[in-house]
Protein backbone atom coordinates (compact mmCIF):
# COMPACT_ATOMS: atom_id res chain seq x y z
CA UNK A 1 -81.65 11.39 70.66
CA UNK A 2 -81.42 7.66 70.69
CA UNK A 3 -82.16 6.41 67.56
CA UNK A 4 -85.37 4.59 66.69
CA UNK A 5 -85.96 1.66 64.76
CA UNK A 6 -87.16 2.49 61.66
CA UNK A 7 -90.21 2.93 60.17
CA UNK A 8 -90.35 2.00 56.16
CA UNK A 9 -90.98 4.67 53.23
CA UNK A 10 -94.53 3.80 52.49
CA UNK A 11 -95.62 4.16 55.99
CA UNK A 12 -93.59 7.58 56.71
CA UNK A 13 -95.54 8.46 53.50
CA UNK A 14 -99.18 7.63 55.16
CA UNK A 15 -98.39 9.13 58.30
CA UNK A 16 -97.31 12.54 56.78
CA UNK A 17 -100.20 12.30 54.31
CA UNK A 18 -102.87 11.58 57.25
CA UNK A 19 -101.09 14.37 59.85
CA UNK A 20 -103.71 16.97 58.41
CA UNK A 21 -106.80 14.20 59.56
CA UNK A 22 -104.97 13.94 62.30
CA UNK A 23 -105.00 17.39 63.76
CA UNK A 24 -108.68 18.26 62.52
CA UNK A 25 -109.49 15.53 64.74
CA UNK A 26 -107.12 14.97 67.56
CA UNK A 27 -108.54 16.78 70.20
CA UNK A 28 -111.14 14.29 69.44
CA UNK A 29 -109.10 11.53 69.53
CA UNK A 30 -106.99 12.31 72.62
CA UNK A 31 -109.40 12.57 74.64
CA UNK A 32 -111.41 9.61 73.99
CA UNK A 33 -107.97 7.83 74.47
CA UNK A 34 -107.32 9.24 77.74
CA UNK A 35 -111.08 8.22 79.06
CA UNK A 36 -110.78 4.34 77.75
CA UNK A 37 -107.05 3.79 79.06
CA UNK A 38 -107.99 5.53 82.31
CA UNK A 39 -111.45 3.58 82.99
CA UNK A 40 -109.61 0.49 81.70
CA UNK A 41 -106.53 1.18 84.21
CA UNK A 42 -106.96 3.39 86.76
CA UNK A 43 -103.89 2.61 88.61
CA UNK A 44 -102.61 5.40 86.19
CA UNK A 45 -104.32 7.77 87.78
CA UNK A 46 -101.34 7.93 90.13
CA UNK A 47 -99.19 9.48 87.23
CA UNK A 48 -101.69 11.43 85.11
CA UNK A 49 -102.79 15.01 86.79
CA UNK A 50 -106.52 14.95 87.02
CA UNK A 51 -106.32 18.69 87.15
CA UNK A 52 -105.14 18.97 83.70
CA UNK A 53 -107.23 15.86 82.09
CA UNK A 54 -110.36 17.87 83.90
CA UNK A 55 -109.53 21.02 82.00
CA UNK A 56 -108.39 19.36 78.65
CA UNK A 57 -105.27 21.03 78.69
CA UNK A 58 -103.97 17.09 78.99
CA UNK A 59 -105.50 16.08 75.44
CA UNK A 60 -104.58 19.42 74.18
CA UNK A 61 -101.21 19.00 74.77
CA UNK A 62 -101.01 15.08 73.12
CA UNK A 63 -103.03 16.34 70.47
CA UNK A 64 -100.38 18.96 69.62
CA UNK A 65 -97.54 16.21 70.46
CA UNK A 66 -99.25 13.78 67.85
CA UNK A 67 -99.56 16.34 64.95
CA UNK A 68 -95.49 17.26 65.33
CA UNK A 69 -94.31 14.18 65.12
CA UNK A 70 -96.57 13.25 62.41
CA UNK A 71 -95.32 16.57 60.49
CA UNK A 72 -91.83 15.31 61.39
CA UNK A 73 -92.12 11.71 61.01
CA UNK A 74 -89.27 11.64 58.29
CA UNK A 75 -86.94 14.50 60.34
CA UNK A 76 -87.14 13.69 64.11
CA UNK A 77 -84.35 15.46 64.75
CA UNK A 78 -86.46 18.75 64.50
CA UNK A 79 -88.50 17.24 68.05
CA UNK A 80 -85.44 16.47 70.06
CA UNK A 81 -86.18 19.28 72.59
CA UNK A 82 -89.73 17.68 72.68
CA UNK A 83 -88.57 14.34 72.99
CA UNK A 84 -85.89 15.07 75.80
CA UNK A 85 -88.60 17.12 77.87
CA UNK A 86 -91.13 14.35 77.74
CA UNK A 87 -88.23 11.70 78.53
CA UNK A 88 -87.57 13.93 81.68
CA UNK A 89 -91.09 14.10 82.97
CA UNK A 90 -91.62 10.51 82.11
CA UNK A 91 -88.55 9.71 83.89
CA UNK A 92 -89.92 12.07 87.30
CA UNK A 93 -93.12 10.26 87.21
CA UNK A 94 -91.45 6.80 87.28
CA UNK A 95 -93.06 5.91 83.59
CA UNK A 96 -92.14 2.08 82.50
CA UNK A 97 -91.28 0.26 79.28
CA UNK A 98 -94.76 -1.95 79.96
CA UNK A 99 -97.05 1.19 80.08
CA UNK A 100 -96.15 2.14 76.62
CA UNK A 101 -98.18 -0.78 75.26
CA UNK A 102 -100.96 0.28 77.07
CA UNK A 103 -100.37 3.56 75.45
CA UNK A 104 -100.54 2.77 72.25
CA UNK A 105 -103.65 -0.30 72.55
CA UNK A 106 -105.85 2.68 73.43
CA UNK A 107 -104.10 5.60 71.33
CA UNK A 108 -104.65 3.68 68.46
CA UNK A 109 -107.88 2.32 69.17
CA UNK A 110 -109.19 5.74 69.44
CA UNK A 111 -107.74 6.54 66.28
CA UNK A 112 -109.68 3.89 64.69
CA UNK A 113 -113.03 4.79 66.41
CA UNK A 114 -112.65 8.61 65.53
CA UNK A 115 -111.68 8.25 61.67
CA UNK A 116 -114.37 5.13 61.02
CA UNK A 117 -113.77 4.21 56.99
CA UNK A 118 -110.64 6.61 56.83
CA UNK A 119 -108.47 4.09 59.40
CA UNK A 120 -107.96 2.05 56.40
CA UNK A 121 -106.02 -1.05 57.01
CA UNK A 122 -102.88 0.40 55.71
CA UNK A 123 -103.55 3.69 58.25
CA UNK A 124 -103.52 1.38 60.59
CA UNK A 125 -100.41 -0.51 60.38
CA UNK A 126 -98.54 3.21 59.40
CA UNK A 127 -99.44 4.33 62.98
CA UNK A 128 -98.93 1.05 64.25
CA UNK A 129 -95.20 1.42 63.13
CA UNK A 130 -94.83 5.32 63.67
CA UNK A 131 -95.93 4.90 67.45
CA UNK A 132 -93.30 1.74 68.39
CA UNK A 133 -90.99 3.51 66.89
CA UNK A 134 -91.61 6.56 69.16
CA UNK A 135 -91.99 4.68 71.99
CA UNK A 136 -88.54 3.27 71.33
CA UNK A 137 -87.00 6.08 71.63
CA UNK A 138 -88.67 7.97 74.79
CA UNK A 139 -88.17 3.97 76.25
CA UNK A 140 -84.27 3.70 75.32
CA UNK A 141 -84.27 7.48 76.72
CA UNK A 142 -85.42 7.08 79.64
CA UNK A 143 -83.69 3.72 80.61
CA UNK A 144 -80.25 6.38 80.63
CA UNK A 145 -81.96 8.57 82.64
CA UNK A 146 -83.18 6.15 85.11
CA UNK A 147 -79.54 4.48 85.16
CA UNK A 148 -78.14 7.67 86.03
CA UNK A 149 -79.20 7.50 89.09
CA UNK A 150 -78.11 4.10 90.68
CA UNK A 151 -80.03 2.75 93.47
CA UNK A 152 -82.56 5.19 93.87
CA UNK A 153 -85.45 4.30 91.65
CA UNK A 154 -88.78 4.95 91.91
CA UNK A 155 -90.68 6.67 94.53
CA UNK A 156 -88.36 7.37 98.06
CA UNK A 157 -89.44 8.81 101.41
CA UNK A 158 -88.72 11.81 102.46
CA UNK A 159 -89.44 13.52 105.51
CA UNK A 160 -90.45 16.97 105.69
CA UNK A 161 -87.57 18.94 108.09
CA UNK A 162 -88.40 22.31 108.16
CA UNK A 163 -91.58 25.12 106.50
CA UNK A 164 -90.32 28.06 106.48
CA UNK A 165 -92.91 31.08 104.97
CA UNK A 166 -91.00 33.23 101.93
CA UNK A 167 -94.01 35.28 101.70
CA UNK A 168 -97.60 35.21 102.12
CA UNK A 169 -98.19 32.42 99.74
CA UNK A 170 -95.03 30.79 99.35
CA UNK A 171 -93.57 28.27 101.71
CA UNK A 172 -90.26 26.37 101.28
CA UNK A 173 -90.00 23.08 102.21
CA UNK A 174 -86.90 21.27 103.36
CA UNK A 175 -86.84 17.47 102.96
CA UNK A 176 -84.50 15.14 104.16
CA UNK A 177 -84.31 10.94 102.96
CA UNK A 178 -86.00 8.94 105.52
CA UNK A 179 -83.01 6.47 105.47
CA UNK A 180 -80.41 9.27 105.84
CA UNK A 181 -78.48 8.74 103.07
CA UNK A 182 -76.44 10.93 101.27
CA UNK A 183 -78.48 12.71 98.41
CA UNK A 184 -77.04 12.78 94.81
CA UNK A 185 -76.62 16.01 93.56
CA UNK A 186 -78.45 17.76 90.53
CA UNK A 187 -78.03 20.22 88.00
CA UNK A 188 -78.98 23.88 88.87
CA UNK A 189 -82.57 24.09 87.67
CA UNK A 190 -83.96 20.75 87.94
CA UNK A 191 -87.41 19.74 89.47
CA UNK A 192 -88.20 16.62 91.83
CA UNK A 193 -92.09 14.77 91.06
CA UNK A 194 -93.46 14.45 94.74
CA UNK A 195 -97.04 12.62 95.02
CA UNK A 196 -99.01 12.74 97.85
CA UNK A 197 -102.84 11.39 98.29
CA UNK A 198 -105.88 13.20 97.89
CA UNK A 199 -108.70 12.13 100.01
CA UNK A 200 -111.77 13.98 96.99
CA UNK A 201 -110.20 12.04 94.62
CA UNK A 202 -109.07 8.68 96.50
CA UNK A 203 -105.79 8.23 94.74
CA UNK A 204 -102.16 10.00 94.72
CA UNK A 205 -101.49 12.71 92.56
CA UNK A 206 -97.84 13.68 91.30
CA UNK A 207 -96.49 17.23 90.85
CA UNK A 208 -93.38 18.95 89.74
CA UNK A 209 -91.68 21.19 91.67
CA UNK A 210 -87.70 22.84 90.86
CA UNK A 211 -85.23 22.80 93.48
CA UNK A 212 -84.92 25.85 94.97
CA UNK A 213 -81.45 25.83 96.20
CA UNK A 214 -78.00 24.84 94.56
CA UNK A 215 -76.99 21.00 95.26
CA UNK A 216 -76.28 19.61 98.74
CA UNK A 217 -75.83 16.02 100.33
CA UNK A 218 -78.11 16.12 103.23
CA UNK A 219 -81.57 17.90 102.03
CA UNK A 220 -83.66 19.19 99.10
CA UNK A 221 -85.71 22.37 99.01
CA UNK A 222 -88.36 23.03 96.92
CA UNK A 223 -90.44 26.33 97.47
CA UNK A 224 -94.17 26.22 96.89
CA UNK A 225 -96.49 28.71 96.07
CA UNK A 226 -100.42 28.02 97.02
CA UNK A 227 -102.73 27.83 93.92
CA UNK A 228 -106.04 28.04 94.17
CA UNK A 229 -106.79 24.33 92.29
CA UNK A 230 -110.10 25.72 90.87
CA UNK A 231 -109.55 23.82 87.28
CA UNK A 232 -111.06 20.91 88.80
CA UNK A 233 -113.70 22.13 91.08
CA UNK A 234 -111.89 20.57 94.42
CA UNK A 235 -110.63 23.39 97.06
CA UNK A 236 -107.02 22.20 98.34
CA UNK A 237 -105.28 20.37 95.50
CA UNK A 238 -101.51 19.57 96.16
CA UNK A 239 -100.01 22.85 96.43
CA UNK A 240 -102.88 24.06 99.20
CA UNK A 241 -102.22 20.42 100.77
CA UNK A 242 -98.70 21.01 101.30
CA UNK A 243 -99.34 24.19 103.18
CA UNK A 244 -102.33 23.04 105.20
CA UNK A 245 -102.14 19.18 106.04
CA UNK A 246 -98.12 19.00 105.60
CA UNK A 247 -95.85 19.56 108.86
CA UNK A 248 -92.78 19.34 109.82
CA UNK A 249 -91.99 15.31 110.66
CA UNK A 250 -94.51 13.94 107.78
CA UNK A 251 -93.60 12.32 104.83
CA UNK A 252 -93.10 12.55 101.32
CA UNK A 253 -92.50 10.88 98.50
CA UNK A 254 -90.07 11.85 95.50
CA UNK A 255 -88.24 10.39 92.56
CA UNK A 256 -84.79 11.56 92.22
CA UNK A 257 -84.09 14.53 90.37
CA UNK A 258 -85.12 15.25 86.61
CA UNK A 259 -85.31 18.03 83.95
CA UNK A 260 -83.96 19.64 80.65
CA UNK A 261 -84.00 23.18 81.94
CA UNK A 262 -80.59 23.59 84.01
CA UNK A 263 -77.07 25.10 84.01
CA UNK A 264 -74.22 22.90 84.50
CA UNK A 265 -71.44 25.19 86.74
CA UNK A 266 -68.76 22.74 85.46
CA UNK A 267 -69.66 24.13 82.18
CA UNK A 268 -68.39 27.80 82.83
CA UNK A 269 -66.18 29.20 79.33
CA UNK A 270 -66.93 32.78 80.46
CA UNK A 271 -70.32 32.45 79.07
CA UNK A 272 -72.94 34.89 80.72
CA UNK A 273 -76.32 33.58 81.35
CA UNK A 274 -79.58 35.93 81.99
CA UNK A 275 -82.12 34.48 84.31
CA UNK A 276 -85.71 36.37 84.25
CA UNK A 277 -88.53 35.10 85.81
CA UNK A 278 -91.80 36.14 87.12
CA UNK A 279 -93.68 35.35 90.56
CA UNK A 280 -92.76 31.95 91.63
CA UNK A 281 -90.87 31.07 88.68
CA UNK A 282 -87.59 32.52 90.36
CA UNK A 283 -87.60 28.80 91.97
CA UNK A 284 -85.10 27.30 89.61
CA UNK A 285 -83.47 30.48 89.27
CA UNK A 286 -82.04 30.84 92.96
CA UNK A 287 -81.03 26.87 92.63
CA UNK A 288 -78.46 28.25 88.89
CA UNK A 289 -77.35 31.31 90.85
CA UNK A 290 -76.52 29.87 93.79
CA UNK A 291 -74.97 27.15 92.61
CA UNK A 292 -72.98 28.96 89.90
CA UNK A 293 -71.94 31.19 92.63
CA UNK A 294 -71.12 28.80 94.36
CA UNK A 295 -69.19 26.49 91.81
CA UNK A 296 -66.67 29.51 91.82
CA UNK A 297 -67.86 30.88 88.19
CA UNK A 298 -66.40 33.98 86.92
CA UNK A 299 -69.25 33.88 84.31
CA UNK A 300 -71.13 37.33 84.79
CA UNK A 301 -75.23 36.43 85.56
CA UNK A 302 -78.00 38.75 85.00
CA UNK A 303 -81.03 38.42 87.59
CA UNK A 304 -84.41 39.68 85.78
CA UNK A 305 -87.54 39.48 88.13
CA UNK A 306 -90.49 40.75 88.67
CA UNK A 307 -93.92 40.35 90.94
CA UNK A 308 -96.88 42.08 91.38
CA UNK A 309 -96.12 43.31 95.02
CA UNK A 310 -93.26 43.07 97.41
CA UNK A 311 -95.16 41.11 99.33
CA UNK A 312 -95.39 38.24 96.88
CA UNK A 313 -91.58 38.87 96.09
CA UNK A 314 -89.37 35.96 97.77
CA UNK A 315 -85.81 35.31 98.69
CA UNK A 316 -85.19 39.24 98.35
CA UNK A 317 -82.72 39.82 100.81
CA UNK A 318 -80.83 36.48 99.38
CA UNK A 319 -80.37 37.83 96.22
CA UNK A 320 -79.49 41.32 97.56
CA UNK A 321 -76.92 39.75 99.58
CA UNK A 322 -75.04 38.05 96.81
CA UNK A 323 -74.97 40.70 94.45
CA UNK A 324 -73.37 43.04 97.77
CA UNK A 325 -71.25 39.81 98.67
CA UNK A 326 -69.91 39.63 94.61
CA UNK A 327 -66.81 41.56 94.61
CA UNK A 328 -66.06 41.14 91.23
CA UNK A 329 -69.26 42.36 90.42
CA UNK A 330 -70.40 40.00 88.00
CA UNK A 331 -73.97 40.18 88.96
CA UNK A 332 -76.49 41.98 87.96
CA UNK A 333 -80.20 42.15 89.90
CA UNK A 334 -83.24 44.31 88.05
CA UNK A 335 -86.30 44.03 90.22
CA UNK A 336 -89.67 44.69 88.69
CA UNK A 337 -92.29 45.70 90.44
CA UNK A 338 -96.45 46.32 88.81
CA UNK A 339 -97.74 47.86 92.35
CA UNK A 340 -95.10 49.14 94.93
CA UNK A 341 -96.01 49.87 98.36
CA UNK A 342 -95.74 54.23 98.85
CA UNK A 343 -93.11 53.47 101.91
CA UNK A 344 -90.46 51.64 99.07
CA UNK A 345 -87.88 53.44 97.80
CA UNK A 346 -86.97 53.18 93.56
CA UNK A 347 -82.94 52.22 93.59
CA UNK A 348 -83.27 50.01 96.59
CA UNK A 349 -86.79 48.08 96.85
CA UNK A 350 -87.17 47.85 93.18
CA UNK A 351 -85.41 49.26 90.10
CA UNK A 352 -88.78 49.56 87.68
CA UNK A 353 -92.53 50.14 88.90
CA UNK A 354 -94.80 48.42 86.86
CA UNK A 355 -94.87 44.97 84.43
CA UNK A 356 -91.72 43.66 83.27
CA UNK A 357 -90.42 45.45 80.17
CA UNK A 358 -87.03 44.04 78.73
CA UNK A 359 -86.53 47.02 77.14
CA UNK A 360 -86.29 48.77 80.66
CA UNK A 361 -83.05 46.36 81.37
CA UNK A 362 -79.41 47.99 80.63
CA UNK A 363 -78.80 45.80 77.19
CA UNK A 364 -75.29 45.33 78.09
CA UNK A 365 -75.37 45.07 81.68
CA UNK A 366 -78.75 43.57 82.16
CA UNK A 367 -79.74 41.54 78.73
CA UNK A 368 -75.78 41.22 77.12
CA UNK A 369 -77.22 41.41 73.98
CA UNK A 370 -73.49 42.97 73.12
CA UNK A 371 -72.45 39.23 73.64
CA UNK A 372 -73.52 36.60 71.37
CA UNK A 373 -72.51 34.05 73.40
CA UNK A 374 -74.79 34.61 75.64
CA UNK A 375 -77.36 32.08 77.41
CA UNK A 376 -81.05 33.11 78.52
CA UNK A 377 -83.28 31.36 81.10
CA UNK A 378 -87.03 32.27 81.48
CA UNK A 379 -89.16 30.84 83.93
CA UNK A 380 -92.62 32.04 85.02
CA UNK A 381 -96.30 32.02 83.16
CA UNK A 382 -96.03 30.49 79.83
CA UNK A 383 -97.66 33.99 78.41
CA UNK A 384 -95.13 35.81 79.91
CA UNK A 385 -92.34 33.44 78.61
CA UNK A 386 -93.40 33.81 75.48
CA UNK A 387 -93.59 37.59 75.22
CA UNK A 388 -89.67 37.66 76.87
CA UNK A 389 -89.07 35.58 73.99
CA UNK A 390 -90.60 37.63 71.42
CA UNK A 391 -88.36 40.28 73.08
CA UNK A 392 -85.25 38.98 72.90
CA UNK A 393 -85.88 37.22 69.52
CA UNK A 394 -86.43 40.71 68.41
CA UNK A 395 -83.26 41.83 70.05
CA UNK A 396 -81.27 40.07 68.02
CA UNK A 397 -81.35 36.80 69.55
CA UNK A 398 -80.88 32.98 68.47
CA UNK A 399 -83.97 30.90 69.67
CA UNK A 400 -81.77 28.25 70.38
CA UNK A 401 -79.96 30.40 72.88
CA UNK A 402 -82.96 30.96 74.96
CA UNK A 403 -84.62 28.12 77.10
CA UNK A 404 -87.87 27.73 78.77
CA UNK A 405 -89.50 26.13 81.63
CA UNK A 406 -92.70 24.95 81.07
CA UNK A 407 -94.23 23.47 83.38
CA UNK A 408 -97.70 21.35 83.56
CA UNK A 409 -98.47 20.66 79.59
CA UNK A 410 -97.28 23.33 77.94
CA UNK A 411 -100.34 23.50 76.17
CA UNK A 412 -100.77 27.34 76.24
C-alpha cells in the first residue's frame, strides 16, 4: 500500500476518539455529501451509479468505508484489501487526482453540518488531515495502476462484434477496439467499466462487468445477464440496454482492464485453486479456468457451480468439454442444481439437486481442504458468498486464503 503522508498523534487521537460519532451518524452524513457534491457537479454523474445512490446502498457503503478507516486510522495496514479494491474501481471509472478535492470540500462540509457544536475546530482540522492523507494514498495508487497500462487511458471505443445468447437471460458480448489495435492482456478474473447513455436519466452511466474469457489480442468478452433495474424505478437500465438497444456494429466505450479478484497463470507452484460461483457469477470464473488451462498449469482446479435451472446455467458444454479434454485429470466440475428439469439425468446434467451445499462437494477432490495451500474463489450474490465463506472458514480454512468478488458496493 503506498504509504501516506502522515497524519500527527493528536489528530490520529481525535479521529479514533470521534469514529463512534461518526458511525451513529454517517449514514447521515454520506448522504447529504453525495446530494451537495452531485447538485454542485453533476458532471459526476457519469461515474457515480444512480442505481445505487437511489437505493442508499451508495452512502451505506461510504458510511461503512468512513467508520474503518477511522477505527484504523493508526493501523492502515489492516484496510489494504479495502484500499486496493477501491483503487481498482477508481482506476475502471477513470477517477482523477483533481476530483479528490472535490471529495473532500463536500465530505467534510457535511461533516460539519451533521455534528453542529461537536465539529469543533480541532475535529475539523483532524479530518481535514485524516482525509488528504487517504486520498494520498488511493491517488499515488492509482497513478501505478493507470501507468500500467501505457497509452490507453481513459474511456476507448469499442465496437460490439458479435451477441451471442448463453441462455435465456444471458448474452455475451464480443468487442473489438475501434482502431484495431492489439489489446493488452489481463489477469484471469478482471472486469472492464463500460458506460453507455441513458436517455430517463440524460447522462452516461458506468458498469462493471468481468471478462469472460482468458486473455487474447484481438477482442474482449464480457457476458451479461439482464437485471430487472427496479432499484431505481426506470425499466431498462444498462444491463436490459445492452440486450435491447445494443447490436452488433455499435459502439462502446471501456477503460482498460481493472480488478483485485484474479489468478495470475504465471504464478502456478502446484497450488490448487477452487472456483464456486452461483448464477452469473461463473463470469470471471471461465476467464481463471480457461486461462489457467490454457497457460499450461498442472495446478489441479475445482469448478463449484450452481443455478436455479439448467436453463439459466451457461457455458455448460464448455466446461464439460475441458474437464473430458483434461487428461491429466486435474479438474474437477460439481454442478448444482435447486430445480432440475424431470428429462435430466443426476451424474451427467448435474451432480446435486437442490441449493449449493459445500458439504455435498468431495473435500479432497472437490474443496482440497486436505491441502493447506490451497486458494478459493467465490463469485456470485454477496449472501451466498458469505455463507461459502462461513463454510469453508468452518472447514478449517484461513480467511486470507479465500477471496471475493463483490461487485456494486458491497454494502450487503
Amino acid at each position: 500500500m503506498a504509504v501516506a503522508a502522515p497524519i500527527s498523534p493528536e489528530h490520529i487521537a481525535i479521529v479514533k476518539a470521534t469514529a463512534p460519532v461518526l458511525k451513529e451518524h454517517g449514514v447521515e452524513i454520506t448522504t447529504l455529501f453525495y446530494n451537495n457534491m452531485i447538485a454542485a457537479n453533476p458532471e459526476l454523474k457519469n461515474i457515480f451509479s444512480m442505481s445505487n445512490q437511489t437505493s442508499g446502498a451508495q452512502p451505506r457503503a461510504l458510511a461503512a468505508a468512513v467508520f474503518a478507516y477511522a477505527s484504523y486510522v493508526d493501523d492502515l495496514g489492516k484496510l489494504k484489501e479495502a484500499v486496493e479494491r477501491i483503487a481498482h474501481k477508481h482506476e475502471s471509472l477513470n477517477v482523477q487526482p483533481g476530483q479528490y478535492a472535490i471529495v473532500g470540500k463536500y465530505l467534510l462540509e457535511a461533516v460539519a453540518d451533521i455534528l453542529g457544536d461537536a465539529c469543533t475546530p480541532e475535529v475539523g482540522a483532524a479530518w481535514t488531515a485524516a482525509y488528504a492523507a487517504l486520498a494520498d494514498i488511493l491517488i499515488n495508487r492509482e497513478q501505478e495502476l493507470y501507468a500500467a497500462h501505457g497509452n490507453w487511458q481513459g474511456w476507448r471505443r469499442f465496437k460490439i462484434q458479435k451477441k451471442v445468447p448463453e441462455t435465456l437471460d444471458i448474452v455475451s458480448f464480443y468487442l473489438v477496439p475501434e482502431d484495431g489495435s492489439p489489446l493488452p492482456s489481463f489477469l484471469p478474473g478482471q472486469y472492464i467499466s463500460l458506460q453507455i447513455y441513458v436517455p430517463e436519466m440524460g447522462h452516461n452511466q458506468p458498469r462493471q462487468y468481468s471478462l469472460s474469457e482468458a486473455p487474447r489480442s484481438d477482442y474482449y468478452r464480457i457476458s451479461v445477464k439482464k437485471e430487472k433495474g427496479k432499484s431505481v424505478g426506470i425499466p431498462g437500465l444498462i444491463s436490459n440496454l445492452l440486450h435491447a438497444n445494443y447490436k452488433e456494429g455499435d459502439i462502446l466505450e471501456l477503460t482498460a482492464p481493472a480488478g483485485d479478484f484474479f489468478v495470475d497463470p504465471k504464478e502456478d507452484e502446484g497450488i490448487p485453486i477452487a472456483l464456486i460461483s452461483a448464477g452469473v457469477g461463473l463470469t470471471p470464473m471461465i476467464s481463471i479456468l480457461d486461462g489457467t488451462v490454457n497457460a499450461g498449469s498442472g495446478r489441479r482446479i475445482s469448478w463449484v457451480h450452481s443455478v436455479h435451472s439448467s436453463d439459466s446455467r451457461a457455458f455448460k458444454n464448455h466446461i464439460q468439454d475441458t474437464c473430458a479434454q483434461d487428461i491429466k485429470k486435474n479438474i474437477n466440475a460439481t454442478f448444482f442444481v435447486t430445480s432440475p428439469q424431470q428429462a435430466e439425468v443426476q451424474g451427467i446434467d448435474y451432480h446435486v439437486a437442490g441449493r449449493m451445499d459445500l458439504s455435498k462437494v468431495d473435500p479432497n477432490s472437490g474443496l482440497f481442504l486436505d491441502d493447506v495451500r490451497a486458494m478459493y474463489y467465490l463469485c456470485g450474490p454477496y449472501a451466498f458468498m458469505k455463507d461459502m465463506e462461513r463454510y469453508l472458514v468452518g472447514a478449517g480454512v484461513d480467511a486470507e486464503r479465500i477471496h471475493l468478488e463483490v461487485f456494486g458496493t458491497g454494502d450487503q
